[in-house]
N, C-alpha and C. Protein backbone atom coordinates (compact mmCIF):
# COMPACT_ATOMS: atom_id res chain seq x y z
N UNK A 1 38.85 56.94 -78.72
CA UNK A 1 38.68 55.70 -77.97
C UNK A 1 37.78 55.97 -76.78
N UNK A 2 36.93 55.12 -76.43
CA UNK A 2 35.91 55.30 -75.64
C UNK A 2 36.21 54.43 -74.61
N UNK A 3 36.23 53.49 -74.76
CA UNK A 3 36.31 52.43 -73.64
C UNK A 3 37.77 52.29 -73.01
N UNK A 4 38.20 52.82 -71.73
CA UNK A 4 39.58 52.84 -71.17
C UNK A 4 39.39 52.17 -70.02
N UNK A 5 40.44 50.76 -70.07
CA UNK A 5 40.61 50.10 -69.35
C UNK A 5 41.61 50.59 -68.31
N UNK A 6 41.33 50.09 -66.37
CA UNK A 6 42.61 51.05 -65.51
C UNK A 6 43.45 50.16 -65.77
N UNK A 7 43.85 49.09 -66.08
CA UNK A 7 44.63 48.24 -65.31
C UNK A 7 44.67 48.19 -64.27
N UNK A 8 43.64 48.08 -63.34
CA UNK A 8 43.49 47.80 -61.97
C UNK A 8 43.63 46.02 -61.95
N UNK A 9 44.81 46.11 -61.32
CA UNK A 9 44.83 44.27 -61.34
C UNK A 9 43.97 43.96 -60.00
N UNK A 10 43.76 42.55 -60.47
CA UNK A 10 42.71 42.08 -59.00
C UNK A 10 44.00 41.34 -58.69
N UNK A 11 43.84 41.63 -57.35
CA UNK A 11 44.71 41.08 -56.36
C UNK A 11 44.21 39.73 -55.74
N UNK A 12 43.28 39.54 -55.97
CA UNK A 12 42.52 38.39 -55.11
C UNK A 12 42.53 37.18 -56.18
N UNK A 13 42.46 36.09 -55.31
CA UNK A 13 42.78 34.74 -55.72
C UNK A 13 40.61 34.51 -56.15
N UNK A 14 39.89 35.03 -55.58
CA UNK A 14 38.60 34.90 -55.41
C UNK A 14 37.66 35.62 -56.44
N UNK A 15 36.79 35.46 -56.53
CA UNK A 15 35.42 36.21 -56.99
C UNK A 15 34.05 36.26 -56.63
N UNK A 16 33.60 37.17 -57.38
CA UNK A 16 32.33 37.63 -56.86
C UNK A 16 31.25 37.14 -57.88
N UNK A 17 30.18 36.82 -57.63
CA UNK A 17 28.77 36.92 -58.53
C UNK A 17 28.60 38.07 -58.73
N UNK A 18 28.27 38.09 -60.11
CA UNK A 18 27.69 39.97 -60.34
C UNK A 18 26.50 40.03 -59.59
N UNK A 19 26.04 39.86 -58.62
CA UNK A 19 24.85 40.03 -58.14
C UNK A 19 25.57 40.61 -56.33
N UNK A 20 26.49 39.73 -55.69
CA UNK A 20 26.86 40.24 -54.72
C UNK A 20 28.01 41.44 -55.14
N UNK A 21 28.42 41.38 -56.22
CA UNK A 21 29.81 42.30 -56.84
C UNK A 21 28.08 43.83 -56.71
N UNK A 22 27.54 44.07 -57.05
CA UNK A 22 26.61 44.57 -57.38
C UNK A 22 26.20 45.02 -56.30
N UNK A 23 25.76 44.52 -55.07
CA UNK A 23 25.75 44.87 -53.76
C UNK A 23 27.27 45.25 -52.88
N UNK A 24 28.22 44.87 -53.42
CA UNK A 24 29.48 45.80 -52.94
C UNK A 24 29.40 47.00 -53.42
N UNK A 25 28.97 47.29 -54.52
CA UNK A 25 28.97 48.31 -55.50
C UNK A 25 28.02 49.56 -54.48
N UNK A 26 27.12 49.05 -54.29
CA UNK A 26 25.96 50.10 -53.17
C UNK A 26 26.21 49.87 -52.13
N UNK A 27 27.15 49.37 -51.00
CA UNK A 27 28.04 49.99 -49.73
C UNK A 27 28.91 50.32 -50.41
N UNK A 28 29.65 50.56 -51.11
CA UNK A 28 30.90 51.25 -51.64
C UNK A 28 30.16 52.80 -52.11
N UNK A 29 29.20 52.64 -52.64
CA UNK A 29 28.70 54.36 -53.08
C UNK A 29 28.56 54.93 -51.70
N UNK A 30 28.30 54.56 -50.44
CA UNK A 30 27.81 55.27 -49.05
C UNK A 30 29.39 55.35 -48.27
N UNK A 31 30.70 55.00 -49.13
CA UNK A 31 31.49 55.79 -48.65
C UNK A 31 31.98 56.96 -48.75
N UNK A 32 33.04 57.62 -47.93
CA UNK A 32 33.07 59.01 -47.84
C UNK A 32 33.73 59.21 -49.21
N UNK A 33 34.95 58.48 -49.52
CA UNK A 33 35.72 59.16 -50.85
C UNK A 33 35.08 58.99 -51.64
N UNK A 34 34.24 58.13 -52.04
CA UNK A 34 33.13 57.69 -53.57
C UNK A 34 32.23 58.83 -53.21
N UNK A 35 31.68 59.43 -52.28
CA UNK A 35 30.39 60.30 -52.15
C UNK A 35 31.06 61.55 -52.56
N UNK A 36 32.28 61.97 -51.61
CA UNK A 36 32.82 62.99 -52.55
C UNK A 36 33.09 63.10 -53.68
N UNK A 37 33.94 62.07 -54.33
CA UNK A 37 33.94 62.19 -55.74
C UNK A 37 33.03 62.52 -56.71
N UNK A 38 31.78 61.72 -56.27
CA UNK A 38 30.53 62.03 -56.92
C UNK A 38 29.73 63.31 -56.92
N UNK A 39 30.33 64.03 -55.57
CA UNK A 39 29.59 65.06 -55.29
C UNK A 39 30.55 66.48 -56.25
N UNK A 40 31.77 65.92 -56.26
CA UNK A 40 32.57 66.91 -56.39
C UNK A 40 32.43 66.31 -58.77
N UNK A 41 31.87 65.97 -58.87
CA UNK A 41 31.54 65.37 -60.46
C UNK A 41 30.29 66.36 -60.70
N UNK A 42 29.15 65.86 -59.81
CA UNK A 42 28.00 67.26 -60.00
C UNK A 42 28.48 68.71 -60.08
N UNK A 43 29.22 69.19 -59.20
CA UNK A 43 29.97 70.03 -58.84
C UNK A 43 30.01 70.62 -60.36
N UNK A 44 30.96 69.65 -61.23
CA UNK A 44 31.18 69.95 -62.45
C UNK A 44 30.74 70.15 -63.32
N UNK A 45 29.62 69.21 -63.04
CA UNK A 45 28.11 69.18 -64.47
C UNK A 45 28.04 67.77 -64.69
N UNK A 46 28.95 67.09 -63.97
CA UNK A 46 28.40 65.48 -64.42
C UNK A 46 28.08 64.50 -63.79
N UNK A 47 26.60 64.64 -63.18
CA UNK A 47 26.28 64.24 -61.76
C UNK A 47 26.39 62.97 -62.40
N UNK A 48 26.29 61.64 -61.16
CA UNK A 48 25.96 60.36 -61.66
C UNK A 48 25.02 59.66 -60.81
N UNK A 49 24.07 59.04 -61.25
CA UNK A 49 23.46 58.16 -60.66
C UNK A 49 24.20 57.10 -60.27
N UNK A 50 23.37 56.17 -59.34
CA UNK A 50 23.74 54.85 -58.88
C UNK A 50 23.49 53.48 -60.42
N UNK A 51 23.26 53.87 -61.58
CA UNK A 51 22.99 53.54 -62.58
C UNK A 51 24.20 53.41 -63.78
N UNK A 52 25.05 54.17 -63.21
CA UNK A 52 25.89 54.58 -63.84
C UNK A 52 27.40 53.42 -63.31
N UNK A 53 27.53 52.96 -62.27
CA UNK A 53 28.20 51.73 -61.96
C UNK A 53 27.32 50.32 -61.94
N UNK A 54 27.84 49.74 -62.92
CA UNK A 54 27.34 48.31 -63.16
C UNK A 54 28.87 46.89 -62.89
N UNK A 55 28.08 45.32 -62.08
CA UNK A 55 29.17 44.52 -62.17
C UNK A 55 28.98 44.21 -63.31
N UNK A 56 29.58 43.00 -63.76
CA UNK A 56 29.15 42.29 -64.75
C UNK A 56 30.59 41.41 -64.45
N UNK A 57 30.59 40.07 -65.32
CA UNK A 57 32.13 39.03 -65.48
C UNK A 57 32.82 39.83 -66.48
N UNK A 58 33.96 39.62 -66.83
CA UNK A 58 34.92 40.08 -67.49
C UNK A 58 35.60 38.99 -67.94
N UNK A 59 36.10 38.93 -69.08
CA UNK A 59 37.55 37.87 -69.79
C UNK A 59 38.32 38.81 -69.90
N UNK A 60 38.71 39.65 -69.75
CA UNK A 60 40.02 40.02 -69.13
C UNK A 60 40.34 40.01 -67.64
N UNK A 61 41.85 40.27 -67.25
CA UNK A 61 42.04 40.01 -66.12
C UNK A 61 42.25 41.54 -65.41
N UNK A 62 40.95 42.50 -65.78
CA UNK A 62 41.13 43.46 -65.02
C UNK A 62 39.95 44.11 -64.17
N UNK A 63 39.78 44.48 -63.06
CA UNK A 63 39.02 44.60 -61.64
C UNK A 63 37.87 45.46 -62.28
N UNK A 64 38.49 46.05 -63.71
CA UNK A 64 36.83 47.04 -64.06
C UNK A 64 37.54 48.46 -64.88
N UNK A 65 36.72 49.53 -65.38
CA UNK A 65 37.06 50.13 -65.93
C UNK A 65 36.10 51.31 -66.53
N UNK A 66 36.61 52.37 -66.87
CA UNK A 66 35.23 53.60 -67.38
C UNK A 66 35.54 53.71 -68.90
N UNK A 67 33.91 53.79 -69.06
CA UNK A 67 33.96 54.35 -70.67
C UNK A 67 32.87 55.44 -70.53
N UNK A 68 33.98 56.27 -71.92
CA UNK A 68 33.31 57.56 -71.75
C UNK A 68 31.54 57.56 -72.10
N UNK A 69 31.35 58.17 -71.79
CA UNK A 69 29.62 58.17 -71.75
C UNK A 69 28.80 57.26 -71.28
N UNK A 70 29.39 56.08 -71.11
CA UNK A 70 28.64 55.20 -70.01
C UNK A 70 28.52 55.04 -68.53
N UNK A 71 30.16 54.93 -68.07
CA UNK A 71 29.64 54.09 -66.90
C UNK A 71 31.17 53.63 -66.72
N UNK A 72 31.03 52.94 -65.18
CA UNK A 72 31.64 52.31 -64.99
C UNK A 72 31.38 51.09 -64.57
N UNK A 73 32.17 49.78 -65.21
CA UNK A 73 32.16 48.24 -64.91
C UNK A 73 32.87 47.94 -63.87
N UNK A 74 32.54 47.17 -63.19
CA UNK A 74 33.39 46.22 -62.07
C UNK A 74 33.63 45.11 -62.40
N UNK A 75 34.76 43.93 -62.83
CA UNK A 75 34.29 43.06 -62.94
C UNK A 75 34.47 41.83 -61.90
N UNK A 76 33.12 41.39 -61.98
CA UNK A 76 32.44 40.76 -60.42
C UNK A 76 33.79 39.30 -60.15
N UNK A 77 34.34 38.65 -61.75
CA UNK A 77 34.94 37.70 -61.44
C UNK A 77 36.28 38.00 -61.04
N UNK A 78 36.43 39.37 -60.71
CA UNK A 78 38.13 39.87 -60.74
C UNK A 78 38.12 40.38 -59.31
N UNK A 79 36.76 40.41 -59.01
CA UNK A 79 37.03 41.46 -56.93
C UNK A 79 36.59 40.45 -56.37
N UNK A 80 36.97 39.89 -55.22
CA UNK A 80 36.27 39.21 -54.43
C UNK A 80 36.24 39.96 -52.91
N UNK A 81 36.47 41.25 -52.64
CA UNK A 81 36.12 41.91 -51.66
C UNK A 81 35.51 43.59 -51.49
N UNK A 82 34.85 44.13 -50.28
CA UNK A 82 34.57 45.16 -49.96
C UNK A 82 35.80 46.16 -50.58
N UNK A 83 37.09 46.02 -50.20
CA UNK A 83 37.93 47.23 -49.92
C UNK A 83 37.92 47.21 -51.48
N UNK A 84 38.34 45.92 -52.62
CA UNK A 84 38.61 45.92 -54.21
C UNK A 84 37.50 46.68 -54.81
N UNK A 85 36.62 46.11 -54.67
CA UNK A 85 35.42 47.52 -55.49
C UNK A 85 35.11 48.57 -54.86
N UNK A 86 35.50 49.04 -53.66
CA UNK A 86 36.05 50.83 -53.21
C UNK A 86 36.75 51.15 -54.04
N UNK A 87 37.76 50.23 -53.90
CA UNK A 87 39.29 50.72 -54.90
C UNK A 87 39.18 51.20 -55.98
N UNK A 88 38.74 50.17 -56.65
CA UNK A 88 38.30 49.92 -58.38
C UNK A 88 37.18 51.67 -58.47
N UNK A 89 36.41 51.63 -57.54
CA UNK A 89 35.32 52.91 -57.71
C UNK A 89 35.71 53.88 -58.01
N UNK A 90 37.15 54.35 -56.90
CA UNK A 90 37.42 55.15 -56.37
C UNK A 90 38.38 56.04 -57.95
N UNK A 91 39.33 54.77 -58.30
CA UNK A 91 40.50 54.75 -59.42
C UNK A 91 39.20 55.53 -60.55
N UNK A 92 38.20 54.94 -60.85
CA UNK A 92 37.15 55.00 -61.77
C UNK A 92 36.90 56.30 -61.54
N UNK A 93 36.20 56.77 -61.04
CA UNK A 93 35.60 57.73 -60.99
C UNK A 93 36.54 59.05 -60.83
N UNK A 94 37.65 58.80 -60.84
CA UNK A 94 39.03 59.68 -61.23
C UNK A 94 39.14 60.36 -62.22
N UNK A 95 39.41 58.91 -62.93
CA UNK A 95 39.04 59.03 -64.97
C UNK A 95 37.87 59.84 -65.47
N UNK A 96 36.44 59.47 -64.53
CA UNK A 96 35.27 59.81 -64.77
C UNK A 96 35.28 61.69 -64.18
N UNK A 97 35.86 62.09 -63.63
CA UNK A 97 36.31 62.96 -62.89
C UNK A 97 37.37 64.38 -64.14
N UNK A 98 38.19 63.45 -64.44
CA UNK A 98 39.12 64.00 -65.75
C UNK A 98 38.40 64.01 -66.56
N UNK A 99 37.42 63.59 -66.99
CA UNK A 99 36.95 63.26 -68.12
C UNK A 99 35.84 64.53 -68.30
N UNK A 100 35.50 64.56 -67.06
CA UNK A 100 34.53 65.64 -67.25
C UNK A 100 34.83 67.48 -66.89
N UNK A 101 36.10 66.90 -66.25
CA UNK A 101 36.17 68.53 -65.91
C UNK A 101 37.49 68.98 -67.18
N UNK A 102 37.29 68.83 -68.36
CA UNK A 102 38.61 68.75 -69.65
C UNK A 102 37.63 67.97 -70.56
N UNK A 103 37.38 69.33 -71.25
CA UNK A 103 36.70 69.30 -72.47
C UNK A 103 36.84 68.89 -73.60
N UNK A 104 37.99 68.40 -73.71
CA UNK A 104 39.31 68.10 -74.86
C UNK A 104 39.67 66.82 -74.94
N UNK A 105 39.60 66.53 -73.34
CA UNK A 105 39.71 64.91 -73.14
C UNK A 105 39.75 64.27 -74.15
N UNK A 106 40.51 63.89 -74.67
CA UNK A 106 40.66 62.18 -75.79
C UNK A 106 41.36 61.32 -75.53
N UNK A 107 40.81 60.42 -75.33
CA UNK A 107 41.35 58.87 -74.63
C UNK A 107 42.37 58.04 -75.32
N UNK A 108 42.40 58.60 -77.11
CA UNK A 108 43.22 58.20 -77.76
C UNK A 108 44.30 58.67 -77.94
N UNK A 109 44.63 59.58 -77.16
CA UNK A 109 46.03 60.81 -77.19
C UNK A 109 46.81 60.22 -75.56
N UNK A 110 47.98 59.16 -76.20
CA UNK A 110 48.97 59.34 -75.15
C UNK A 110 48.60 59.85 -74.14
N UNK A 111 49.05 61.01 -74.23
CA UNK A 111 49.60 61.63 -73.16
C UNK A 111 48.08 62.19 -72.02
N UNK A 112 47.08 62.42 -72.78
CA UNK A 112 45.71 62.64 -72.06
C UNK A 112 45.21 61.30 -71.43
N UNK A 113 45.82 60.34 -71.44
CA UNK A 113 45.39 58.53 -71.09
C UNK A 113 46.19 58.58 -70.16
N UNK A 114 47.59 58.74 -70.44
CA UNK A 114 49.23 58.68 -69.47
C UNK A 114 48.24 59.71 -67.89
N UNK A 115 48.17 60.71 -68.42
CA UNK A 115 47.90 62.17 -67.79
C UNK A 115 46.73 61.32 -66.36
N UNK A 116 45.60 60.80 -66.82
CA UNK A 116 44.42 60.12 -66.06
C UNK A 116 45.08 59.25 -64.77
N UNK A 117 45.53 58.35 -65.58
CA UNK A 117 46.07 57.13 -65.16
C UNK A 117 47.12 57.69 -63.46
N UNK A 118 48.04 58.49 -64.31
CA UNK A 118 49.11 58.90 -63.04
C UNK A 118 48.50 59.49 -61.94
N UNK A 119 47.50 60.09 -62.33
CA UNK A 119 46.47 61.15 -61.10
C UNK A 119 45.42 60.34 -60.50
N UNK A 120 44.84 59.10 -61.20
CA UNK A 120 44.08 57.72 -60.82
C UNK A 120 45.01 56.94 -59.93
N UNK A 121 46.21 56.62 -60.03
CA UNK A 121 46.94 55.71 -59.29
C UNK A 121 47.26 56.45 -58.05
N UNK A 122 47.70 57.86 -58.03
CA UNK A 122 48.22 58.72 -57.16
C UNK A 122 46.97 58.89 -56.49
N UNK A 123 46.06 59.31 -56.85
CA UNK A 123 44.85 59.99 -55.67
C UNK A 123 43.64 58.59 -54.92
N UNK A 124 43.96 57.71 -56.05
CA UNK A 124 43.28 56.27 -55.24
C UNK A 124 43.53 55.84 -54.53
N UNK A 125 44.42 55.76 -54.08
CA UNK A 125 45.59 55.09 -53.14
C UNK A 125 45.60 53.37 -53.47
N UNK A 126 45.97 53.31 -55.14
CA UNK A 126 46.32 52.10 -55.55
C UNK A 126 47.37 51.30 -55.08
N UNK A 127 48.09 52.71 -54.95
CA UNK A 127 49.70 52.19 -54.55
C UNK A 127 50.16 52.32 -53.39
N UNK A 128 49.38 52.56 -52.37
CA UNK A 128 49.36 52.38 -51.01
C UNK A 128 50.41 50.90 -50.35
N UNK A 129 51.53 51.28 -50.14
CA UNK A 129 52.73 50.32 -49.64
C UNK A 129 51.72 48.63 -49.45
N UNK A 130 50.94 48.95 -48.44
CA UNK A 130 49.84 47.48 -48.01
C UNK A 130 49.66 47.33 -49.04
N UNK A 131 49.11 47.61 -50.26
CA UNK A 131 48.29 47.10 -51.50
C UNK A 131 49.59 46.61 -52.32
N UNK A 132 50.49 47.14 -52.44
CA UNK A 132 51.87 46.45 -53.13
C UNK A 132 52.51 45.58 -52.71
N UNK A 133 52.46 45.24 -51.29
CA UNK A 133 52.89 44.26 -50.61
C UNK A 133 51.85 42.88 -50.86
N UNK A 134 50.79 43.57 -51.09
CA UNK A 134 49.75 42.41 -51.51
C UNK A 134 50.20 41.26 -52.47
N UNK A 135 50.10 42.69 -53.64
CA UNK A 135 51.05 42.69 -54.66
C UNK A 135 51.93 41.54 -54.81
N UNK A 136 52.57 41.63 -53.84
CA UNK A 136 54.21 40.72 -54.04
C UNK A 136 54.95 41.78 -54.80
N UNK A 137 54.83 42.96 -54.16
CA UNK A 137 56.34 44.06 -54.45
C UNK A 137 56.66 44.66 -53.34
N UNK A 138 57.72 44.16 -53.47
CA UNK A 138 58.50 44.50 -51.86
C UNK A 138 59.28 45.81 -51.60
N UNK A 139 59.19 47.02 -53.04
CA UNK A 139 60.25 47.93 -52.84
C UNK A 139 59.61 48.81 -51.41
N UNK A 140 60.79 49.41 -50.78
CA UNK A 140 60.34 50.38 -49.77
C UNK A 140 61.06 51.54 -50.15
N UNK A 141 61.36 52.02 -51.01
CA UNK A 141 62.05 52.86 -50.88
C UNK A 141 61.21 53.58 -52.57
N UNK A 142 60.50 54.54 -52.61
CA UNK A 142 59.66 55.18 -53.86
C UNK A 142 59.01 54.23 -54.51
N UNK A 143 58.64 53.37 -53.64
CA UNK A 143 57.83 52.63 -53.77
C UNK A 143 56.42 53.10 -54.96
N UNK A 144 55.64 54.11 -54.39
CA UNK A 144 54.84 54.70 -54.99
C UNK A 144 54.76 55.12 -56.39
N UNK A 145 55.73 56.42 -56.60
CA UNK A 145 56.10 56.37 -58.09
C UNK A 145 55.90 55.49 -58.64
N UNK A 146 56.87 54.38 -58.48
CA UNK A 146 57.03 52.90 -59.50
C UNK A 146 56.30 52.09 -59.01
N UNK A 147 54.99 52.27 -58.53
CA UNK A 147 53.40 51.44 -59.03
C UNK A 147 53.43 52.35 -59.83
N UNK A 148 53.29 53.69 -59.25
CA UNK A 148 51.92 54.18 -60.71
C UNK A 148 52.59 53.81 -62.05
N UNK A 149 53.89 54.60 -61.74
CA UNK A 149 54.49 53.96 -63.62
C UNK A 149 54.10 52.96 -63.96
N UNK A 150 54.10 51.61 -63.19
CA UNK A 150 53.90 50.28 -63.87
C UNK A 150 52.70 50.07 -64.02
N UNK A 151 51.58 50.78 -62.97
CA UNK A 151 50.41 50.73 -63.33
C UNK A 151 49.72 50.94 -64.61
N UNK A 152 50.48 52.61 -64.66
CA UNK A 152 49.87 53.64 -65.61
C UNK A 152 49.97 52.72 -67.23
N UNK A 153 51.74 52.22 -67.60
CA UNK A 153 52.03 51.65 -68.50
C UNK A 153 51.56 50.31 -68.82
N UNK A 154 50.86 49.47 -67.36
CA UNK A 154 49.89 48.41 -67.74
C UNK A 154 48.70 48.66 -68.52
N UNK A 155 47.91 49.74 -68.01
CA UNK A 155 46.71 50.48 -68.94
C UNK A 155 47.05 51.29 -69.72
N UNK A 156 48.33 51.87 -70.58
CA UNK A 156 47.95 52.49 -71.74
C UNK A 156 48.55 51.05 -72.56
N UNK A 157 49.28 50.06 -72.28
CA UNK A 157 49.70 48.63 -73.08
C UNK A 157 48.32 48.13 -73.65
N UNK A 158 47.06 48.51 -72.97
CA UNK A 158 45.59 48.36 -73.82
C UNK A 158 45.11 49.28 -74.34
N UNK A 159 45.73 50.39 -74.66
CA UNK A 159 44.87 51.63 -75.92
C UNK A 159 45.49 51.31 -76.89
N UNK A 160 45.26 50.86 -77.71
CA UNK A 160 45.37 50.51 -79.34
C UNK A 160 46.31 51.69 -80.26
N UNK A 161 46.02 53.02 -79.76
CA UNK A 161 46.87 54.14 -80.13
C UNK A 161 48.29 54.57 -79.67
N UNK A 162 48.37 54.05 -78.53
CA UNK A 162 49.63 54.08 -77.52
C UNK A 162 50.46 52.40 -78.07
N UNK A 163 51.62 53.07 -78.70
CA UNK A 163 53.16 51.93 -78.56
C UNK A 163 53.39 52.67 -77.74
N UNK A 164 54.38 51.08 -76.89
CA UNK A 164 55.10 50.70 -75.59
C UNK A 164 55.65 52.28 -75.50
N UNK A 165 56.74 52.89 -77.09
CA UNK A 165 57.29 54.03 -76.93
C UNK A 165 56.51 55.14 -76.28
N UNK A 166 55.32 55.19 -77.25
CA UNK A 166 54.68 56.54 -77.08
C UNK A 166 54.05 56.56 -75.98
N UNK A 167 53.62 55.34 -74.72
CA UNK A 167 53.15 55.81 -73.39
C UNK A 167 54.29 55.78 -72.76
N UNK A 168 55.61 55.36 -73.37
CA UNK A 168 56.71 55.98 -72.22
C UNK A 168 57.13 57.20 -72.11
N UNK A 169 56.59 57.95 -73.56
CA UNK A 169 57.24 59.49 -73.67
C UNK A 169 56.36 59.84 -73.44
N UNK A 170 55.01 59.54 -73.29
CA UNK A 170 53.85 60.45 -72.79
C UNK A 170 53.80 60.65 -71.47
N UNK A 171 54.38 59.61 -70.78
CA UNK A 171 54.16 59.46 -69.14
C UNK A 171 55.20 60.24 -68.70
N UNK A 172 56.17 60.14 -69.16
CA UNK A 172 57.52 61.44 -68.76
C UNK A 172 57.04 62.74 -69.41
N UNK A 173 56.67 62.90 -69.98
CA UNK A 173 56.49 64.55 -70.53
C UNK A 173 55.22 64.82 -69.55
N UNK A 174 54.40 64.07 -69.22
CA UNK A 174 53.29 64.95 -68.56
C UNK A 174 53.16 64.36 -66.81
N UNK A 175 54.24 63.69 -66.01
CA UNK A 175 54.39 62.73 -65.15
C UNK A 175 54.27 64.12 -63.84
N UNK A 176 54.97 65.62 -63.90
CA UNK A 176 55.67 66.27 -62.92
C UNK A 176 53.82 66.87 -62.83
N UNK A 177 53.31 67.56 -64.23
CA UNK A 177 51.72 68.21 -63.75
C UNK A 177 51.01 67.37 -63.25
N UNK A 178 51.06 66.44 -63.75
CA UNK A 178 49.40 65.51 -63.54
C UNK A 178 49.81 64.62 -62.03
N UNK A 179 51.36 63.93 -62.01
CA UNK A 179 51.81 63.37 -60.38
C UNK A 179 51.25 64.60 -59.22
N UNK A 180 51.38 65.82 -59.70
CA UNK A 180 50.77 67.50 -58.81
C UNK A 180 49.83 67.62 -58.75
N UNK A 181 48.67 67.24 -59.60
CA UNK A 181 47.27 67.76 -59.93
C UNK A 181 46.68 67.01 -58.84
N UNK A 182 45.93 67.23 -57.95
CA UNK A 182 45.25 66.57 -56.90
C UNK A 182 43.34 66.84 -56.98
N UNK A 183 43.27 67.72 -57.77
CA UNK A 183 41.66 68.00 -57.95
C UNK A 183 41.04 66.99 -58.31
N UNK A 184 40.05 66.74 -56.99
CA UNK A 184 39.32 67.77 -56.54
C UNK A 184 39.71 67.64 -55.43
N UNK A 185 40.73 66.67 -54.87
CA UNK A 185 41.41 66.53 -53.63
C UNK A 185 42.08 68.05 -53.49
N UNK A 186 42.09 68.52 -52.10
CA UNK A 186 43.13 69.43 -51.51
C UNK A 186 44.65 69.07 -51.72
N UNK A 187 44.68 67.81 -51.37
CA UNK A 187 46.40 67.25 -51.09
C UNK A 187 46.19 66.13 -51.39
N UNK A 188 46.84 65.33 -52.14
CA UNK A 188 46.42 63.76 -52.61
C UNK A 188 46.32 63.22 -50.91
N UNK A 189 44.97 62.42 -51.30
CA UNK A 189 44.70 61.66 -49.80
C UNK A 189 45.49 60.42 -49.18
């Protein structure tokens, strides 16, 4: 499977033209965590151009997503702000990140999708208390964990290879390494 959707939900009631979604896209590359990421992707062998993130509309209801060997999408009708396509970049280029430093990577294997996802939600700061409260989820108490789970299990509910079962046993069997794995971060940020 090539094309892996984050389940990054858009939080916003609003949207963007792919043309201004497109210009969020280039102040979002001149921030610090997107520049590292990118820098720390060369690092690896898989530099990226500014070519390599494109907006475009979407009919689904999700903020954007990476496929392997392309790129990553934003989609322009799902962000209607600066901080959402940081976000969306940031989650992206995670995947894009796993993808390249794991040679083995297959998008259609549970537990290598489960594996992305938990280390995408954890090191993006998807689940950042403010962003869940956005949300309309009020837990305070491990709060965190249970985004990413619900996150993680929103985006493998779209890999075609993953039943409901098999991303629940994938996400527990590989939840304790990959919730740990912080690379190329020092300490999840």
């Amino acid at each position: 499977m090539t094309d892996i959707s984050t389940g990054s939900d858009s939080s916003s009631n609003g949207s963007t033209t792919v043309e201004e979604c497109q210009n969020m896209i280039q102040r979002s590359l001149k921030s610090p965590v997107v520049r590292f990421l990118r820098e720390h992707l060369k690092k690896a062998g898989c530099p990226v151009g500014d070519n390599f993130f494109k907006a475009i509309n979407c009919e689904t209801q999700t903020a954007g997503g990476y496929t392997q060997g392309e790129g990553i999408v934003l989609c322009s009708n799902q962000v209607s702000s600066e901080d959402e396509v940081n976000q969306v970049l940031i989650h992206e280029l995670i995947h894009a990140f796993d993808d390249c430093r794991a040679a083995n990577l297959d998008w259609s294997n549970c537990a290598h999708h489960a594996c992305s996802e938990i280390r995408a939600g954890h090191l993006s700061g998807d689940c950042h208390f403010k962003r869940e409260l956005l949300r309309g989820f009020m837990g305070i108490r491990r709060h965190e964990p249970i985004c990413i789970r619900r996150r993680a299990m929103k985006s493998l509910s779209g890999n075609p290879y993953c039943s409901e079962e098999a991303a629940k046993e994938a996400m527990e069997a590989v939840w304790d390494v990959c919730y740990n794995d912080s690379e190329p971060f020092n300490n999840a940020p």
